[in-house]
C-alpha atoms as a PDB file:
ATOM      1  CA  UNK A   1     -12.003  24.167   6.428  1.00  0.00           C
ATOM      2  CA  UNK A   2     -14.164  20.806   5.393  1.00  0.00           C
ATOM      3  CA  UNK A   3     -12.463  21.377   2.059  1.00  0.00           C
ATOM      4  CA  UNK A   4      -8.632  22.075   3.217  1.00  0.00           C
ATOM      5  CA  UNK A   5      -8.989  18.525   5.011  1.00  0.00           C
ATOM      6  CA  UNK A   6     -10.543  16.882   1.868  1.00  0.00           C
ATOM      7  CA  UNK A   7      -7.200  17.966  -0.131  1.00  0.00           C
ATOM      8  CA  UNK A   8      -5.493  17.033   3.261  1.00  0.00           C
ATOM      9  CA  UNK A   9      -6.670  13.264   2.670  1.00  0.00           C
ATOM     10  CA  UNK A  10      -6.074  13.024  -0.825  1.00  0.00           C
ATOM     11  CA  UNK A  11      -1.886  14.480  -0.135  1.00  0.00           C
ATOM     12  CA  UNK A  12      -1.575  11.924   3.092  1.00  0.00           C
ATOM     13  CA  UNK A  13      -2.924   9.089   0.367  1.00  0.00           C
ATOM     14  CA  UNK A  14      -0.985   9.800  -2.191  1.00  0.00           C
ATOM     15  CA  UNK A  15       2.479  10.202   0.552  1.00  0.00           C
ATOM     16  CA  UNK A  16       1.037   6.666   1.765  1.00  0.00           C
ATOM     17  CA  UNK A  17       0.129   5.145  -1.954  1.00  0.00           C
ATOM     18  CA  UNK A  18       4.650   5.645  -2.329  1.00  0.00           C
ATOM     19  CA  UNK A  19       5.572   3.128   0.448  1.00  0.00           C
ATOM     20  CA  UNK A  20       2.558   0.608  -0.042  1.00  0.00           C
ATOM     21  CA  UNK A  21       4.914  -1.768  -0.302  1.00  0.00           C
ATOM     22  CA  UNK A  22       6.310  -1.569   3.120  1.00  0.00           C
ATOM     23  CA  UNK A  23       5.494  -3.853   5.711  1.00  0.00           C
ATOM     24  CA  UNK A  24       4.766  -2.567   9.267  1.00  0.00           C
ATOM     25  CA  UNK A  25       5.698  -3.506  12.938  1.00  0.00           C
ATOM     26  CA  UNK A  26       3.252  -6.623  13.309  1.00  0.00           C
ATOM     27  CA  UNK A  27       2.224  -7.015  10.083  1.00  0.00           C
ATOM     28  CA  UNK A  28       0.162  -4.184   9.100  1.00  0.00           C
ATOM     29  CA  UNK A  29       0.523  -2.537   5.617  1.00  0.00           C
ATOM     30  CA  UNK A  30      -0.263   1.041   4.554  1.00  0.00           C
ATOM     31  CA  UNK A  31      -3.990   1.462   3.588  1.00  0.00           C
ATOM     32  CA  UNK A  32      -3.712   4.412   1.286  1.00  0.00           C
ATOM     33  CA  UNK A  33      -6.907   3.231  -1.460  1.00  0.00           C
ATOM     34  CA  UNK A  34      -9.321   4.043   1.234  1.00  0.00           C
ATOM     35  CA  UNK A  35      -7.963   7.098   2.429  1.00  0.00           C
ATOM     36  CA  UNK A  36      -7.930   8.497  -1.286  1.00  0.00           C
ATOM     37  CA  UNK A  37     -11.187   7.694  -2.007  1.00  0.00           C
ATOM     38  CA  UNK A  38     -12.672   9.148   1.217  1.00  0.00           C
ATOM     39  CA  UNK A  39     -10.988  12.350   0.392  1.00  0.00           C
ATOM     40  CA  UNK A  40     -12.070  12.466  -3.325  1.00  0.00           C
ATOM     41  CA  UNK A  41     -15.708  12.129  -2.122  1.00  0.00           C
ATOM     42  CA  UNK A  42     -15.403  14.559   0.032  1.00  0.00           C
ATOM     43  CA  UNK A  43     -14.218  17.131  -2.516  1.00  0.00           C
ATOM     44  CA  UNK A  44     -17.103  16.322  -5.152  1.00  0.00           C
ATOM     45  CA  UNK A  45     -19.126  16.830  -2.544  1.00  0.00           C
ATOM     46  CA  UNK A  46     -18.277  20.227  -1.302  1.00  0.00           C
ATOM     47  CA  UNK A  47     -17.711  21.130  -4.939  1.00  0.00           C
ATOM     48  CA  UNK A  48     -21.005  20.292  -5.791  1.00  0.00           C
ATOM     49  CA  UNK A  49     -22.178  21.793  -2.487  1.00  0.00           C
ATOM     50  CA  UNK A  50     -20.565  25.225  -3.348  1.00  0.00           C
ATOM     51  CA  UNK A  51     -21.801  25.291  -7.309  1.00  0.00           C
ATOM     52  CA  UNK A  52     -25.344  24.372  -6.514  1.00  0.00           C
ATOM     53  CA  UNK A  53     -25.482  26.714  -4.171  1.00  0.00           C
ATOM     54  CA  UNK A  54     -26.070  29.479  -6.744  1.00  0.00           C
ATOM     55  CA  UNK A  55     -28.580  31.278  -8.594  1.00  0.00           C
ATOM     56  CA  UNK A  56     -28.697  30.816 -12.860  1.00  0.00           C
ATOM     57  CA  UNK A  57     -27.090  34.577 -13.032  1.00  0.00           C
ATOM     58  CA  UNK A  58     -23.827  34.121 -11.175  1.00  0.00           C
ATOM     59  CA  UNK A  59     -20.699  32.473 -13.129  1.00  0.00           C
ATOM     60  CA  UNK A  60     -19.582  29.504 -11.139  1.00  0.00           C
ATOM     61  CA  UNK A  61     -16.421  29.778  -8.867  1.00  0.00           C
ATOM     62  CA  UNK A  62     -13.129  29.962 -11.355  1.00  0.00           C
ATOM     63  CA  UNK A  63     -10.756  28.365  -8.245  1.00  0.00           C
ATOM     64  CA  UNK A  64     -11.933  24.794  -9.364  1.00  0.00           C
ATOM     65  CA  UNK A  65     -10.659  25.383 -12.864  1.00  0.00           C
ATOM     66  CA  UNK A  66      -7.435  23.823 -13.507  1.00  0.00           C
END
């Protein structure tokens, strides 16, 4: 779940990171930088979380591959 709303982050930044250049009701502008790098922290971490996790004789997870 932690990681579905990492990947989450990253898809609403990059969505955002298209229109940066639009200016909002009262001045605001989209922060999309932040956003992206929250969500590629949280990622590596659960990444590393999940391949650390296991002993020397196990392969590590092939779903990261790609």
């Amino acid at each position: 779940m932690e990681y579905a709303k990492a990947l989450i982050k990253i898809s609403i930044a990059n969505t955002r990171g298209k229109f940066g250049n639009t200016q909002l009701f009262g001045q605001g502008s989209l922060q999309y930088s932040d956003l992206m790098n929250q969500g590629i922290n949280e990622k590596k971490t659960l990444e590393d979380e999940l391949k650390g996790g296991m002993s020397e004789v196990q392969e590590p997870p092939l779903f990261f591959l790609g």
